[in-house]
Protein backbone atom coordinates (compact mmCIF):
# COMPACT_ATOMS: atom_id res chain seq x y z
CA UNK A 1 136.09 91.42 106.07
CA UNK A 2 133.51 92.99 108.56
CA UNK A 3 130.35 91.38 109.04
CA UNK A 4 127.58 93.37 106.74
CA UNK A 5 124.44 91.92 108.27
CA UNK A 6 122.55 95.05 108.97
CA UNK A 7 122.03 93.92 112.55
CA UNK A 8 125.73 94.40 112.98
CA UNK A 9 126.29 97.41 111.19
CA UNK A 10 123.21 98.74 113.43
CA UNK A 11 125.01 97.56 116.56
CA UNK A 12 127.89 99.09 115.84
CA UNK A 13 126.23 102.74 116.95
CA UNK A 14 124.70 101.33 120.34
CA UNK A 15 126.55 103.29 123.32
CA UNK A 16 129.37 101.87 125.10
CA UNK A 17 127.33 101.94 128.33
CA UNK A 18 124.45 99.38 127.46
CA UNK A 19 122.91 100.01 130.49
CA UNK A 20 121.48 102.78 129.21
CA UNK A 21 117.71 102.83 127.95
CA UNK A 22 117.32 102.25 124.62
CA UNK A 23 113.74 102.38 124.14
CA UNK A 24 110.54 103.50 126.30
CA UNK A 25 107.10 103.04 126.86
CA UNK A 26 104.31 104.75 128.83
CA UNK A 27 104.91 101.32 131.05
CA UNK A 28 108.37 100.06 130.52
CA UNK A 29 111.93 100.44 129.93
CA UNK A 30 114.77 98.38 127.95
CA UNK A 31 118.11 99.00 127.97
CA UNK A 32 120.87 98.82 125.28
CA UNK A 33 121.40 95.27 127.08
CA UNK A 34 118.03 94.47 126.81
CA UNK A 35 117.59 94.87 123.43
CA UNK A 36 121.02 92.63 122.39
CA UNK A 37 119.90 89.71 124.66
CA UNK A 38 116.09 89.73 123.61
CA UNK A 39 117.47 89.74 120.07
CA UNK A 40 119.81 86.94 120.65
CA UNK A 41 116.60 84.33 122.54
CA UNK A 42 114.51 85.30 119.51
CA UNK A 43 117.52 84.47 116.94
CA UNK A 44 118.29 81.14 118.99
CA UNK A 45 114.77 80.09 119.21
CA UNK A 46 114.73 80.85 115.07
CA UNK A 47 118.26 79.19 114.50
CA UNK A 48 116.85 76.21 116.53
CA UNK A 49 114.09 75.66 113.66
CA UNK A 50 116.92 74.48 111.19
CA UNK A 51 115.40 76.47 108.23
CA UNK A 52 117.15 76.65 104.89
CA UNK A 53 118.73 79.96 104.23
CA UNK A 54 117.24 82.66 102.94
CA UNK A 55 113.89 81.88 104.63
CA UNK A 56 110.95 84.25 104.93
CA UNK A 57 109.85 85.32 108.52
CA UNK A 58 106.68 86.72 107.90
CA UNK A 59 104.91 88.72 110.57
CA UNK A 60 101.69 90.34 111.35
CA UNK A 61 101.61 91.85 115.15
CA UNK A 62 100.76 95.45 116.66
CA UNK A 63 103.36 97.40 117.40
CA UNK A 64 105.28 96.68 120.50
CA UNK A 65 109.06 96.54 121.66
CA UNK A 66 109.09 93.04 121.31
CA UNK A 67 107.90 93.28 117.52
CA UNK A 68 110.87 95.80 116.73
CA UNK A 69 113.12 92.85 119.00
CA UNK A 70 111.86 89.89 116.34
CA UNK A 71 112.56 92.30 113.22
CA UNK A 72 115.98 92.93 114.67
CA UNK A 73 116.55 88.93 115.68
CA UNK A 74 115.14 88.11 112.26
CA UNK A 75 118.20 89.55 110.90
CA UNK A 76 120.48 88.18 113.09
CA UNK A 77 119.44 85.42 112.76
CA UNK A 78 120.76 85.74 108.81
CA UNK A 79 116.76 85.69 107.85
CA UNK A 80 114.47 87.67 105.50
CA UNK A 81 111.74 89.58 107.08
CA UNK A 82 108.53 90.29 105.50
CA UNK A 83 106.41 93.22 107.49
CA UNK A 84 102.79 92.86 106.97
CA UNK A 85 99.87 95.96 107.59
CA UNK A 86 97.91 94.84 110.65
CA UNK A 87 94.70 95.59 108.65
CA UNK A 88 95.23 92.92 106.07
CA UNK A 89 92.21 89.84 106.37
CA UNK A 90 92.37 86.51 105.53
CA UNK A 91 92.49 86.56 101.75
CA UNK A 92 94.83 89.35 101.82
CA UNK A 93 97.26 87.23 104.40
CA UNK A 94 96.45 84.29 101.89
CA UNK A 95 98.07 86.17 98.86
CA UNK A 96 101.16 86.88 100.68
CA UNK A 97 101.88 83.84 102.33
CA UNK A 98 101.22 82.09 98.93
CA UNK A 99 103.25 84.24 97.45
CA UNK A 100 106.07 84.28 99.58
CA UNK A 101 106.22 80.71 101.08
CA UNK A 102 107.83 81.61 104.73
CA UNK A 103 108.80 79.44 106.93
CA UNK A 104 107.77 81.52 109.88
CA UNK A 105 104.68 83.06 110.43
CA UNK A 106 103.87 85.65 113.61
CA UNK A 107 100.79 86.96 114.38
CA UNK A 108 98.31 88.27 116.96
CA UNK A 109 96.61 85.48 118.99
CA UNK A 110 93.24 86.79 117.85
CA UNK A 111 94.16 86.01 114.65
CA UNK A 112 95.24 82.24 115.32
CA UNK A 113 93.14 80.66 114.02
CA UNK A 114 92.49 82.31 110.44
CA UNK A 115 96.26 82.75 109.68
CA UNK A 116 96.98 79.01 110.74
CA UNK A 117 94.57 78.13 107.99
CA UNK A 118 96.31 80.44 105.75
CA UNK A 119 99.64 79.14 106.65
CA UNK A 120 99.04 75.56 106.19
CA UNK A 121 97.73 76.32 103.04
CA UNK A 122 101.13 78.05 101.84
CA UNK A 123 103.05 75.05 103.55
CA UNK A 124 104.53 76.98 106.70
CA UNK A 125 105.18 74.60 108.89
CA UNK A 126 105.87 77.19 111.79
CA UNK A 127 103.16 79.84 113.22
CA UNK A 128 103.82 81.42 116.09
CA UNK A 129 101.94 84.09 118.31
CA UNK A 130 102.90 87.72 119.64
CA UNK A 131 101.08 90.08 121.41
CA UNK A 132 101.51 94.06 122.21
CA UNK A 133 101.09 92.69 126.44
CA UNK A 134 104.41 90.95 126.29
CA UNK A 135 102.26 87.78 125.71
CA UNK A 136 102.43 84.67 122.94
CA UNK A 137 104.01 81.64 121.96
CA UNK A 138 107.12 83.26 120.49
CA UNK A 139 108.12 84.70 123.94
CA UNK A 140 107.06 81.10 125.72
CA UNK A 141 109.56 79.16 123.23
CA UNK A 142 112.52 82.25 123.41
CA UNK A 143 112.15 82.96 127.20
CA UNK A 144 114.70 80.17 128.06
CA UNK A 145 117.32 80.28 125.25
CA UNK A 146 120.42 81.40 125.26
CA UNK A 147 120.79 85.44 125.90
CA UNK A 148 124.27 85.29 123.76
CA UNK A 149 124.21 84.87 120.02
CA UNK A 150 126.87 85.32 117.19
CA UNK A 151 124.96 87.54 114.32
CA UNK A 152 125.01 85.59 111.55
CA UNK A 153 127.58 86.91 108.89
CA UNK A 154 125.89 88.40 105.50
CA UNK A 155 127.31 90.19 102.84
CA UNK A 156 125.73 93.72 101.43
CA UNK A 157 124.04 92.03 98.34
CA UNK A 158 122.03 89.41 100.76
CA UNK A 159 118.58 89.74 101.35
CA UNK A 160 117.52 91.54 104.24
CA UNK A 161 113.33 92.66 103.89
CA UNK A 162 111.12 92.22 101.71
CA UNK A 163 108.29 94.79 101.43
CA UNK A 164 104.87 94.28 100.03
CA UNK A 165 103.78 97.48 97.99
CA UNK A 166 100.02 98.43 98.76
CA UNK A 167 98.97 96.79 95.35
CA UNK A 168 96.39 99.73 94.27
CA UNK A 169 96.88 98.52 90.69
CA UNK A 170 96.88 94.81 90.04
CA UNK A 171 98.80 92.34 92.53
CA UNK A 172 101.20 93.53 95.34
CA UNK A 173 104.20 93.24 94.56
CA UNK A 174 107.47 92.06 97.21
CA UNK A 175 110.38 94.61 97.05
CA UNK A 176 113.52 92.94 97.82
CA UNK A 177 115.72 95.24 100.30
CA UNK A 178 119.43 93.68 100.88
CA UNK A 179 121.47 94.49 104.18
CA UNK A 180 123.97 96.65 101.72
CA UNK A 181 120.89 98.78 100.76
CA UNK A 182 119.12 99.69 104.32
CA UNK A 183 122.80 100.18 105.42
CA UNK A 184 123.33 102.91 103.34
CA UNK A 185 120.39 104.44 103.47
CA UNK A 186 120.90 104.69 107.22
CA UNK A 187 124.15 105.92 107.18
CA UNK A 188 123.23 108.70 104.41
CA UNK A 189 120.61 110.06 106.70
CA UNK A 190 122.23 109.19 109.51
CA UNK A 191 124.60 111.94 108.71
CA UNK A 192 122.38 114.52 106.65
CA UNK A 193 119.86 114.55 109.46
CA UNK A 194 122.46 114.81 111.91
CA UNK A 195 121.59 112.23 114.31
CA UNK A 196 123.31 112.62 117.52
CA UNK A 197 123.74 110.16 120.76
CA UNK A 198 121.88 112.34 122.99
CA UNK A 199 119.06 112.04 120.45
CA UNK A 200 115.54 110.94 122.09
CA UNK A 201 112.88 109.98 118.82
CA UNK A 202 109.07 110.25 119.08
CA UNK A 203 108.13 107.24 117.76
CA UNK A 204 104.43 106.85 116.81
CA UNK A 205 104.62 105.55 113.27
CA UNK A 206 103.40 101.96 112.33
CA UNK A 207 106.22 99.54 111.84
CA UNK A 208 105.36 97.66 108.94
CA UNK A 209 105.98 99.95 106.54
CA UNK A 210 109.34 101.68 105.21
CA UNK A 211 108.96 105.01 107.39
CA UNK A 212 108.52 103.43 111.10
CA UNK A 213 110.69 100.33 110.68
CA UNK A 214 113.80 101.82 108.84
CA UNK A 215 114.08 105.30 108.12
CA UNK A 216 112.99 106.15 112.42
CA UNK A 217 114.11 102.92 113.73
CA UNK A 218 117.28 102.54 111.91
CA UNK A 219 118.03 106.09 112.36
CA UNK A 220 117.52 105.61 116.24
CA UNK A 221 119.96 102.15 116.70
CA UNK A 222 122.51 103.59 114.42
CA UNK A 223 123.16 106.31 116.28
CA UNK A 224 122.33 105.23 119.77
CA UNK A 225 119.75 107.75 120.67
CA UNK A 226 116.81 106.70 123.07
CA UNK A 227 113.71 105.85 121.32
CA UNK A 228 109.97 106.69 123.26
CA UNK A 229 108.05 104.00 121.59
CA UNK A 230 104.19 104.49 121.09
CA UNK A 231 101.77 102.47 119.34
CA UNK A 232 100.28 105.02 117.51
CA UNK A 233 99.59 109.04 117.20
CA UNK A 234 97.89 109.89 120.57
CA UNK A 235 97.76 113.57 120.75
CA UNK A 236 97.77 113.32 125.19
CA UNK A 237 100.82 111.28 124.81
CA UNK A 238 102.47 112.81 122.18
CA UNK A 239 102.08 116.23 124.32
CA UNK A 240 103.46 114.52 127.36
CA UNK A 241 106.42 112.91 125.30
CA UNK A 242 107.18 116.15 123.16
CA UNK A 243 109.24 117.91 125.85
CA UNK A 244 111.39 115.05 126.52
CA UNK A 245 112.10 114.76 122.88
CA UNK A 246 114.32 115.99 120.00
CA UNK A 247 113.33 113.96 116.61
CA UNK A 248 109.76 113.27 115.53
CA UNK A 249 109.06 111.44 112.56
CA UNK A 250 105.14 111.56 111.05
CA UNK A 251 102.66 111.51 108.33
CA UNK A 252 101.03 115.46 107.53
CA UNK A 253 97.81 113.88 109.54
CA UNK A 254 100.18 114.30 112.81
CA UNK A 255 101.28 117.04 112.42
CA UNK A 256 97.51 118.25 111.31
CA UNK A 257 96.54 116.67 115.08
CA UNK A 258 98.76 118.50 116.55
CA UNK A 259 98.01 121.85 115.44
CA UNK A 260 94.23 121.12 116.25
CA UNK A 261 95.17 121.38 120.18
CA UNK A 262 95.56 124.26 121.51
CA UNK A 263 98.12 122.43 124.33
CA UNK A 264 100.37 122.74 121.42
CA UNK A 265 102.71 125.53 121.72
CA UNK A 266 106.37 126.53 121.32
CA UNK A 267 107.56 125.41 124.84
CA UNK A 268 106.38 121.59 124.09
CA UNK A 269 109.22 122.10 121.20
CA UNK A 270 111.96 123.37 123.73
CA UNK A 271 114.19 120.62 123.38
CA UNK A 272 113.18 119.61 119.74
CA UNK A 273 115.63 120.20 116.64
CA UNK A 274 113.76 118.33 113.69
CA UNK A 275 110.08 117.27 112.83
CA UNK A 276 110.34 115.31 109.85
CA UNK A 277 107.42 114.52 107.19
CA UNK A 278 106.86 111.84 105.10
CA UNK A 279 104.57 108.86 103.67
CA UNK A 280 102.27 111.57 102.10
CA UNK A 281 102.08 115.05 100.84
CA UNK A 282 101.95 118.15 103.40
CA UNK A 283 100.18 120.76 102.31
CA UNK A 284 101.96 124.14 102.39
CA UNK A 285 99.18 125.67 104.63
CA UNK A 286 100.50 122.68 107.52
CA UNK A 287 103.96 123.82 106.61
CA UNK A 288 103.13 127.48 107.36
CA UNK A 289 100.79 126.86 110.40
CA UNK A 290 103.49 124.36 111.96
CA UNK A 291 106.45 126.83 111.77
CA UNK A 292 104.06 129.60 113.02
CA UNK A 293 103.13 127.66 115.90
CA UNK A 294 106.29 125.76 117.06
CA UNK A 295 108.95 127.87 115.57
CA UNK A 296 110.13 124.36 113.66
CA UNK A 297 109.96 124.03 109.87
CA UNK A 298 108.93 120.71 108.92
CA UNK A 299 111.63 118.40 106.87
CA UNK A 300 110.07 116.73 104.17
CA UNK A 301 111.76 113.85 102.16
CA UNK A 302 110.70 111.52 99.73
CA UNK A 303 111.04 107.87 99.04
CA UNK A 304 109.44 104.53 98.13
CA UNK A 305 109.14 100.89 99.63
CA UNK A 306 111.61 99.82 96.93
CA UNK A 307 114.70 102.55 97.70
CA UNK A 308 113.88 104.03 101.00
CA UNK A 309 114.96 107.37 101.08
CA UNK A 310 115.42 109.40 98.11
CA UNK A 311 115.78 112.92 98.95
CA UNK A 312 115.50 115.61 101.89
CA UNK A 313 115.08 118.95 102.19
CA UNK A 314 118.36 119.89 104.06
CA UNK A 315 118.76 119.75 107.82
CA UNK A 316 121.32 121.93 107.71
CA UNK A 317 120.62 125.51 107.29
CA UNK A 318 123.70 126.26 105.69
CA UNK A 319 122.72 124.16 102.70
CA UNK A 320 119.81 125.62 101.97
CA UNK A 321 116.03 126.13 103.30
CA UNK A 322 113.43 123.79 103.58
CA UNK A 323 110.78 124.54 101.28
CA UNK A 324 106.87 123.74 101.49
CA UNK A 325 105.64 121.77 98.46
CA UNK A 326 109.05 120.49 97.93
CA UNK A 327 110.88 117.28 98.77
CA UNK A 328 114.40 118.92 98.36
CA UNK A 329 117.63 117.71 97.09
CA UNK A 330 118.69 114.36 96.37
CA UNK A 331 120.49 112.41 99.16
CA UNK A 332 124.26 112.08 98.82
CA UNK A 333 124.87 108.75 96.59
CA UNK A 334 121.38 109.30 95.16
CA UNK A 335 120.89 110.29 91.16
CA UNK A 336 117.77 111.40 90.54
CA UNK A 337 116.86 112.28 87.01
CA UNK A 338 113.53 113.61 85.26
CA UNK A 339 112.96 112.75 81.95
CA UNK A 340 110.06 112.82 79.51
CA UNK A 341 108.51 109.65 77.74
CA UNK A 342 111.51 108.84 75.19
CA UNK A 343 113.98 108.74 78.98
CA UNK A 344 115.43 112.76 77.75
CA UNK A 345 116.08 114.94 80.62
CA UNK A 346 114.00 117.89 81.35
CA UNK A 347 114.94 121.80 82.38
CA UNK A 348 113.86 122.60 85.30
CA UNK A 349 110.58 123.87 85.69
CA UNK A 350 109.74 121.19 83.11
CA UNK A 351 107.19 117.75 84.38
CA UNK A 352 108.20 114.17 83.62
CA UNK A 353 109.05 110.72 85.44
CA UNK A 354 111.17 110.59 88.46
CA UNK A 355 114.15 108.04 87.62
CA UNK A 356 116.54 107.08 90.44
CA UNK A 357 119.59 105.00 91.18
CA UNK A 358 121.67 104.45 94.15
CA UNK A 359 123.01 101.73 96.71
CA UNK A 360 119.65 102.22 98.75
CA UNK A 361 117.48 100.90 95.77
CA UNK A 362 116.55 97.33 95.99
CA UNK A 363 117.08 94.70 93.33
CA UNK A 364 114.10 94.05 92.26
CA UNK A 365 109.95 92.13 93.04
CA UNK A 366 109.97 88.92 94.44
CA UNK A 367 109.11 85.98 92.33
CA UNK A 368 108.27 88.79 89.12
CA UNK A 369 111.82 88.85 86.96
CA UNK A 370 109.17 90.32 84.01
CA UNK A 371 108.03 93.17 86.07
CA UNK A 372 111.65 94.18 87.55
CA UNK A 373 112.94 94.09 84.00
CA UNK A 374 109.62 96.43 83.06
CA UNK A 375 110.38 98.51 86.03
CA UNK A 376 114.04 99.56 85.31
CA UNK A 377 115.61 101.31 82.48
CA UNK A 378 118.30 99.67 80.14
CA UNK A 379 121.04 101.84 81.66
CA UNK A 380 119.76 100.68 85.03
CA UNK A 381 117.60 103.40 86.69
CA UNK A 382 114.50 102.24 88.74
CA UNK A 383 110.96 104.02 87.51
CA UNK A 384 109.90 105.39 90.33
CA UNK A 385 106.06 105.63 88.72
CA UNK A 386 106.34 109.51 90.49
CA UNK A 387 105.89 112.80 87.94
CA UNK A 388 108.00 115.72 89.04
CA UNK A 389 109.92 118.31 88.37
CA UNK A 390 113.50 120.16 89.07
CA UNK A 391 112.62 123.68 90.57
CA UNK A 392 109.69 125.94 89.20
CA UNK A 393 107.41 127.41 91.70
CA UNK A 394 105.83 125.90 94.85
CA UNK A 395 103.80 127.97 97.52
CA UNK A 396 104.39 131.14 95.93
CA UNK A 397 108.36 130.82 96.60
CA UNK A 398 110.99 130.38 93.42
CA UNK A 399 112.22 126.76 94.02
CA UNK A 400 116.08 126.25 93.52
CA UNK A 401 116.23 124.06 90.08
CA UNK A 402 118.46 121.31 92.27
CA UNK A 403 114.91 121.17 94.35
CA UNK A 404 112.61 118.36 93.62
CA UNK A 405 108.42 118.86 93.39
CA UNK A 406 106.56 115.57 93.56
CA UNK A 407 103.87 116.72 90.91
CA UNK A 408 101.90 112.58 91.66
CA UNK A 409 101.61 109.49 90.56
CA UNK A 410 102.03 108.42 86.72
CA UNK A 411 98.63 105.98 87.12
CA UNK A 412 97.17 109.23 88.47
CA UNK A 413 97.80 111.54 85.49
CA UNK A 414 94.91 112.52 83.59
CA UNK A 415 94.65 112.59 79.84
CA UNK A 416 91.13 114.55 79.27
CA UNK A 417 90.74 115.46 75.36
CA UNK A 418 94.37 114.66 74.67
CA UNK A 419 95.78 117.03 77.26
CA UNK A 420 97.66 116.01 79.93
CA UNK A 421 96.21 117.28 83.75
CA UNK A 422 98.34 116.82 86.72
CA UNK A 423 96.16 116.61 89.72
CA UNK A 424 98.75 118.24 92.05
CA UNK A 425 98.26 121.59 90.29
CA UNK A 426 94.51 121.70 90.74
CA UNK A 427 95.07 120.15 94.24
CA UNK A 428 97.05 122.73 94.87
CA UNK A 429 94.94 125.49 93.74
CA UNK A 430 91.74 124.56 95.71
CA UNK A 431 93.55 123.93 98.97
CA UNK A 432 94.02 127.94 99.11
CA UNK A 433 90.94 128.24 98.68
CA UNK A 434 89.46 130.02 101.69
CA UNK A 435 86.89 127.51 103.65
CA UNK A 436 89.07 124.10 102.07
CA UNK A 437 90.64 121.59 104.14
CA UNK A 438 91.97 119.66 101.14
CA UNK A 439 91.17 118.15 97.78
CA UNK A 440 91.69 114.97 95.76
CA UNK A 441 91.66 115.38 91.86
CA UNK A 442 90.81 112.64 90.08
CA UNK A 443 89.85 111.62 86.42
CA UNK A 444 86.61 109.91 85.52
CA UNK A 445 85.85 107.89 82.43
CA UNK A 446 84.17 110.34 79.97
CA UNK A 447 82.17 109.51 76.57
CA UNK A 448 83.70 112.95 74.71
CA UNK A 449 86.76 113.28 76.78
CA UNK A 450 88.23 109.77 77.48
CA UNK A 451 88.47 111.03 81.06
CA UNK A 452 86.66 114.13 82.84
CA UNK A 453 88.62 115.73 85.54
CA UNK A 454 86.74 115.62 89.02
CA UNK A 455 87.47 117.44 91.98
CA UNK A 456 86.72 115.96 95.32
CA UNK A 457 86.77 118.64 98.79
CA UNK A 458 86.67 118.68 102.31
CA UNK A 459 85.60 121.51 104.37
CA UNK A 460 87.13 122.82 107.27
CA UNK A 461 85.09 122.68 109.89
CA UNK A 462 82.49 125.09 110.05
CA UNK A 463 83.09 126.56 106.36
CA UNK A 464 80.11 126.01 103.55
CA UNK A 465 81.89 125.38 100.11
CA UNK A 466 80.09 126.38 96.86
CA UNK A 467 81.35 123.93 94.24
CA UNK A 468 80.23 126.33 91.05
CA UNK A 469 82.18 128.85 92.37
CA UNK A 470 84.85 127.08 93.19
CA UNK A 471 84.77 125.91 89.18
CA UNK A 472 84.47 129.47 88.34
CA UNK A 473 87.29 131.14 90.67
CA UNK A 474 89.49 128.18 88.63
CA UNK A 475 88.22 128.89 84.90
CA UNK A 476 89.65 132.16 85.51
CA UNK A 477 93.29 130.51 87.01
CA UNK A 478 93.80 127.74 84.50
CA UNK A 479 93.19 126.47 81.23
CA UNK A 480 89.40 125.21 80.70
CA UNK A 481 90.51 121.90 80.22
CA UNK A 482 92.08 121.76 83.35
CA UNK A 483 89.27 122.70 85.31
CA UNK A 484 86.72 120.26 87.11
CA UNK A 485 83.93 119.18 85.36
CA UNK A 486 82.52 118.33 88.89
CA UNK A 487 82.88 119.63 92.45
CA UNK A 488 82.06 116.81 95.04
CA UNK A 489 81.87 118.40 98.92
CA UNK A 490 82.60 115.44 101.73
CA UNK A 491 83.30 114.83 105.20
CA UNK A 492 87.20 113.35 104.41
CA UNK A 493 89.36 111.33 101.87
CA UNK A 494 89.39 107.62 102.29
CA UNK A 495 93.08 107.12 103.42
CA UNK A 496 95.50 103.88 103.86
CA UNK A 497 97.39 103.29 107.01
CA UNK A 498 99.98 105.55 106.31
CA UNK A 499 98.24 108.38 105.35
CA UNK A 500 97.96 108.73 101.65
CA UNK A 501 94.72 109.54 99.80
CA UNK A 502 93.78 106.26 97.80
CA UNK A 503 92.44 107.91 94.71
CA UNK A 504 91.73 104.70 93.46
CA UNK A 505 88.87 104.45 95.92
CA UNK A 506 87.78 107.35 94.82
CA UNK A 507 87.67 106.81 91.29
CA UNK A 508 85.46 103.86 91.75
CA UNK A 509 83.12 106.34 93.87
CA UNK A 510 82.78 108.48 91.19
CA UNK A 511 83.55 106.58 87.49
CA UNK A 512 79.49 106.82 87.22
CA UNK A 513 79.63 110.50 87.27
């Protein structure tokens, strides 16, 4: 029986020639070879710690080669790894560690001496340092092991990840990813996005999170394309990189960045064949702009911490379009289902919960049987928390029903005077208005109403926005309940790492109101 550790299955797409380069930075280069006998010091120096299996490798570095090296020796190794966001503090670490209990702990020597007293505290017996300068105490105690190492053998159902969601509402909870699911979620899109040898990705996302570390970098190794690795969005870099690529992978605020310089222009696309979208909604108006510009229509997909990817707009032109406002079809092996409050499916063109199952969907939280068994339905479908629908309308376009609409978040529905109001709708409304940049609906606590719907707007630059006739350009588009109570003009949305608006900040900016 072959060996399902993810490492291996990931190893099985590296080129035959490993001389090859496998991954580049502004500075350096590693090679195929590089890459399997970094990943075998780092799994030695982690075998050598005698740790029970199963144990947690919990990390906290910028991004750098050698942080995508220890993710890829953790599972070799026959470890769990747990990615943590770099802008976490000390109470936040504190949580997670607690929670968790690894027996590893990386970080970034200047934040020794914080996470040490975080790690004793969780009884981790082993901290370790890693810098994005090649620098640290992990590299000191791998540099001299043993470049050869035999990936330890795991089968699909063994833990692989787990995943910290960003906790918005009440603790974070640890989604538990096994080698069988990130396996098949690789090999799914591996295939649907047609990933080819001769590939070369962009990669700027963060790697603690679902869209830099698996979906790009597991998309990359499996198929043995070259990967030009940047720490972040740069807009210089990313215009110097662009020709030399064909895959880039990015929130809507890169693709927003790019259209903002003028350097960016069809023949920095020459060689390109897919810009992909994800971690966040993009508005239509990118969408438009983008393909105007570059001649490339944005893919956008969809999916979660706890099940990776979900769906895609197709790659493929023969299968269909991509559409703006939509997040396409789901994946092959993927049921999706939307069904109203009682779990009955809905016609298209009809809003309720997003409901999926598949082999990419993990097993459940860490440590929280209660909330897994609150999270998934008695015929086994997860609850994605997401309100959608099957076809309808989106940017002015008829939407094939077998096309799915992200309409938001369940937490973020609001009920004002019994009715329900979908932000997305509104959102969507105000962000053709002319002079809008975007918009964040949210719903405030209300003496009459239980909860008043707010509308909060950024300008484009230059524009002046008049927030009473904004309200009155939407009394006559929607129902009067639907329409904003208030109009609140800012600079910009408070945003996490990855892009998304956190409405929750927003509704403790304005709950007074």
């Amino acid at each position: 029986m072959s060996n399902a550790n993810l490492y291996a299955v990931l190893q099985g797409g590296f080129p035959k020639d490993r001389s090859k380069v496998a991954l580049e930075t502004p500075d350096l280069q590693y090679t195929w070879d590089d890459i399997d006998r970094a990943t075998a010091c780092m799994a030695n120096l982690l075998a050598s710690l005698d740790l029970p299996a199963g144990s947690r490798v919990a990390v906290q570095v910028e991004k750098s080669p050698e942080a995508l090296l220890l993710y890829l020796a953790t599972l070799r190794a026959g470890l769990v790894y747990l990615p943590l966001n770099t802008a976490y503090r000390e109470s936040e670490i504190e949580y997670f560690l607690g929670n968790a209990e690894p027996a590893v702990v990386v970080c970034a020597s200047k934040n020794l001496e914080w996470v040490r007293r975080a790690a004793d505290k969780a009884g981790c017996a082993h901290v370790f340092t890693l810098d994005e300068d090649r620098s640290g105490s992990l590299l000191d105690a791998a540099g001299g092991l043993s470049q050869t190492f035999k990936t330890v053998p795991r089968k699909p159902d063994d833990l692989a990840a787990i995943l910290y969601t960003s906790g918005t509402t009440g603790r974070s909870k640890g989604a538990m990813l096994s080698h069988g699911n990130l396996a098949a979620n690789a090999r799914v899109l591996n295939d649907y996005w047609g990933w080819r040898k001769d590939d070369v990705l962009l990669h700027m996302l963060p790697i603690f999170h679902v869209h830099g570390l698996f979906v790009a970098s597991h998309g990359a190794l499996l198929a043995g394309a070259k990967m030009i690795w940047l720490p972040k969005l740069d807009a210089d870099l990313a215009l110097r990189y662009l020709p030399q690529s064909t895959v880039m992978m990015g929130v809507p605020t890169y693709y927003v960045r790019l259209l903002s310089d003028p350097r960016f222009d069809r023949g920095v696309c020459a060689r390109m064949r897919l810009f992909i979208s994800g971690s966040a909604p993009l508005l239509a108006e990118t969408f438009s702009d983008f393909q105007k510009r570059s001649g490339h229509a944005i893919l956008e997909r969809y999916g979660m911490s706890e099940t990776v990817m979900l769906t895609s707009n197709p790659y493929d032109p023969k299968l269909g379009e991509r559409l703006a406002g939509t997040v396409g079809r789901a994946l092959p092996g993927v049921q999706v289902r939307v069904v109203d409050d009682a779990g009955i499916a809905l016609a298209p063109g009809e809003i309720g919960n997003v409901q999926v199952r598949g082999p990419n969907v993990f097993s459940g939280y860490w440590r929280m049987p209660e909330k897994t068994r609150e999270e998934f339905t008695d015929d086994g479908w997860f609850k994605t928390g997401d309100v959608g629908r099957w076809g309808g309308e989106s940017a002015g376009r008829d939407v094939p029903a077998d096309y799915l609409s992200i309409v938001g978040r369940s937490k973020d529905l609001i009920i004002s005077g019994g009715y329900n109001v979908y932000p997305k709708e509104i959102e969507t409304l105000i962000d053709d208005m002319p002079g809008v940049a975007e918009s964040a609906v949210i719903g405030v606590p209300h003496a009459d109403f239980g909860e008043a719907v707010v509308a909060v707007v950024v300008p484009k630059e230059g524009a002046a926005l008049d927030a009473a006739a904004m309200q009155a350009e939407l009394k006559a588009r929607i129902a009067n309940f639907k329409v904003p109570k208030r109009v609140h003009i800012i600079d910009q949305l408070p945003r996490n790492t990855m892009g998304k608006v956190q409405k929750n900040v927003l509704r403790e900016t304005y709950q007074a109101l």
